[in-house]
Protein backbone atom coordinates (compact mmCIF):
# COMPACT_ATOMS: atom_id res chain seq x y z
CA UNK A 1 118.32 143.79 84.04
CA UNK A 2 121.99 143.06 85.77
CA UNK A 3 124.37 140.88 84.34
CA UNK A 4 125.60 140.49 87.68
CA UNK A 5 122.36 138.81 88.66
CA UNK A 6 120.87 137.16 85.39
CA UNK A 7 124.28 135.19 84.76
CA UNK A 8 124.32 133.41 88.31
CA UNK A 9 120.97 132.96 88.15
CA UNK A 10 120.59 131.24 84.71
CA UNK A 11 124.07 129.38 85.80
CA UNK A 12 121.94 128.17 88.78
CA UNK A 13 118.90 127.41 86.54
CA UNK A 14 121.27 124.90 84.92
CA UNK A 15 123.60 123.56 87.58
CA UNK A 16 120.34 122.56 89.76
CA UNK A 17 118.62 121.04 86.19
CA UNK A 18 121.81 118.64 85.91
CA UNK A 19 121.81 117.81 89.39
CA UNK A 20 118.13 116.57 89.06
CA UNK A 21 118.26 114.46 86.23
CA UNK A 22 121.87 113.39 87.68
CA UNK A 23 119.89 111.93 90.60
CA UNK A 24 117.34 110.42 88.05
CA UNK A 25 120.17 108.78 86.31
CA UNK A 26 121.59 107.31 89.70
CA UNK A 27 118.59 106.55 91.23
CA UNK A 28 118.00 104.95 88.01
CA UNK A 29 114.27 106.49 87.33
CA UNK A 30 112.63 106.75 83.75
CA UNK A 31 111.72 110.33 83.16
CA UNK A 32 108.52 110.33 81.75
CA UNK A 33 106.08 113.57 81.47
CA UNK A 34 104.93 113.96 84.73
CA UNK A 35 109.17 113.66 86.07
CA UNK A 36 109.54 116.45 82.95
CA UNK A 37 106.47 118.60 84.85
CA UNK A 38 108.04 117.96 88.02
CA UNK A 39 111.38 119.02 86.73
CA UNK A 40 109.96 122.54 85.56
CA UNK A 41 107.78 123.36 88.87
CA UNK A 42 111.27 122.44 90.86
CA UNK A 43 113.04 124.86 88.21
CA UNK A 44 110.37 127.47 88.65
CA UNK A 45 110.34 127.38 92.47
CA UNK A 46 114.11 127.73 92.00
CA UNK A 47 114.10 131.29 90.30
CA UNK A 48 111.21 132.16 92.37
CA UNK A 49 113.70 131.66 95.52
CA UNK A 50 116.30 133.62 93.45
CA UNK A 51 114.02 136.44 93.36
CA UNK A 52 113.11 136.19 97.07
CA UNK A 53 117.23 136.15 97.19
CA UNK A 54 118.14 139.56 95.29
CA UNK A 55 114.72 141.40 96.66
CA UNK A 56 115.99 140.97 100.21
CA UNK A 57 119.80 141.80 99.27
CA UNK A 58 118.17 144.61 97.29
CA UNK A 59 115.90 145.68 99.85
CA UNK A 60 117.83 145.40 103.01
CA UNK A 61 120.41 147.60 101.96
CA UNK A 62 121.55 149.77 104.80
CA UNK A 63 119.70 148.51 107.59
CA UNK A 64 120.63 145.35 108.11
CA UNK A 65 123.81 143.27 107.57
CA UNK A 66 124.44 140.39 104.75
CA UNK A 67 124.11 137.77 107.18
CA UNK A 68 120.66 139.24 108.48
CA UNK A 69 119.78 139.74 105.04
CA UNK A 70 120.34 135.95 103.95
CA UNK A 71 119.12 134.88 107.01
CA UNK A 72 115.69 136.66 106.04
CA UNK A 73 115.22 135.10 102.71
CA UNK A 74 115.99 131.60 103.89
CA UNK A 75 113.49 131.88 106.27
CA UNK A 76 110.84 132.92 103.27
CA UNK A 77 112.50 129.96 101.30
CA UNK A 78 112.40 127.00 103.93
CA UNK A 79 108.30 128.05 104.34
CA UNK A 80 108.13 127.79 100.70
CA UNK A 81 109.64 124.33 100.94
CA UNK A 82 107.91 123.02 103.24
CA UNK A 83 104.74 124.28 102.17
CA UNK A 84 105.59 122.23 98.45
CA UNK A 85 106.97 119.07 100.19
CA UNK A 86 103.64 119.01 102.91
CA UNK A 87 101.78 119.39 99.33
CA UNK A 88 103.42 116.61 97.82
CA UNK A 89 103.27 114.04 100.46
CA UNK A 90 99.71 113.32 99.81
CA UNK A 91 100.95 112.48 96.14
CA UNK A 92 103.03 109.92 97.04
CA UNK A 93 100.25 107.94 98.51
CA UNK A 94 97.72 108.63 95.89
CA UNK A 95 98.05 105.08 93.80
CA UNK A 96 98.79 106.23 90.63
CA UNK A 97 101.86 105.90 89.38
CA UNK A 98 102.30 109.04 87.37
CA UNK A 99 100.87 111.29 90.66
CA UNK A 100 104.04 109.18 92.98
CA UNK A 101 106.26 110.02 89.86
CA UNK A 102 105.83 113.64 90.21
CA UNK A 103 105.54 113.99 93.82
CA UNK A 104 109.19 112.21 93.78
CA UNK A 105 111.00 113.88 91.39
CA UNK A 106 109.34 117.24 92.77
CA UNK A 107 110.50 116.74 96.18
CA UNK A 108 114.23 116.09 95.12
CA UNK A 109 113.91 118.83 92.79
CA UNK A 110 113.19 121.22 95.25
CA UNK A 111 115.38 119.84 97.99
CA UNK A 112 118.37 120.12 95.92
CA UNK A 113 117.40 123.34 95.15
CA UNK A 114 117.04 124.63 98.65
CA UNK A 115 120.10 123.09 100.36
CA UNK A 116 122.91 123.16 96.94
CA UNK A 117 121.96 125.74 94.63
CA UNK A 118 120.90 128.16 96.59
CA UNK A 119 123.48 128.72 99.52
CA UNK A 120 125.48 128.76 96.11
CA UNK A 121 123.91 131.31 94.56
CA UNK A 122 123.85 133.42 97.64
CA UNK A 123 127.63 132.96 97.48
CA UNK A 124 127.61 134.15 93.96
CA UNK A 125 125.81 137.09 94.60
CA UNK A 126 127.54 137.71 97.70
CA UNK A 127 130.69 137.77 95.81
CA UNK A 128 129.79 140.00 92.71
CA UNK A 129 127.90 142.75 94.88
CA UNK A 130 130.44 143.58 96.86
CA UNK A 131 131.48 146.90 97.30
């Protein structure tokens, strides 16, 4: 409901989108339907770690300090991430080629997401709810 929040987020949305297919490109890899499923479960666990982001900045308010409060919700993300990468290794092996497709592009997905976009958008938010 805050511009302060929706903006970096959907900014986020779309910086870690480009990044993905940007690795695609370089890494040369055809995006086919199970890369464009991949793509959207990476997206989705990225605004699901957004959430986890602003709750605990939300939430922690007054009792502990923004470093505690980061330190918090990476610890909820990095279980989350390797919870989908321990879920995806299995894929890889699987034989079919559209199951090792999505279990690729899935784990860069969400491994860009968790180390680039969002210490960035922790930054962002850091930066416009200051007070």
């Amino acid at each position: 409901r805050s511009l302060k929040i929706s903006i970096p987020m959907t900014i986020t949305l779309f910086s870690e989108m480009l990044l993905i297919l940007g690795f695609a490109a370089i890494a040369n890899y055809n995006i086919d339907v199970a890369a464009i499923a991949a793509i959207v479960v990476a997206i989705g666990t990225g605004v699901d770690d957004q959430i986890v982001i602003i709750d605990e900045i939300k939430k922690g308010k007054g009792y502990f300090n923004w470093k505690d409060r980061l330190k918090k919700a990476f610890f909820i993300i990095f279980a989350a991430y390797a919870a989908t990468v321990a879920a995806m290794i299995p894929l890889l092996r699987a034989g079919a080629g559209l199951l090792t497709g999505f279990a690729i592009v899935t784990i860069v997905g969400v491994s860009v997401g968790v180390f680039i976009t969002r210490p960035a958008f922790a930054a962002m938010v850091e930066f416009l709810t200051e007070e």
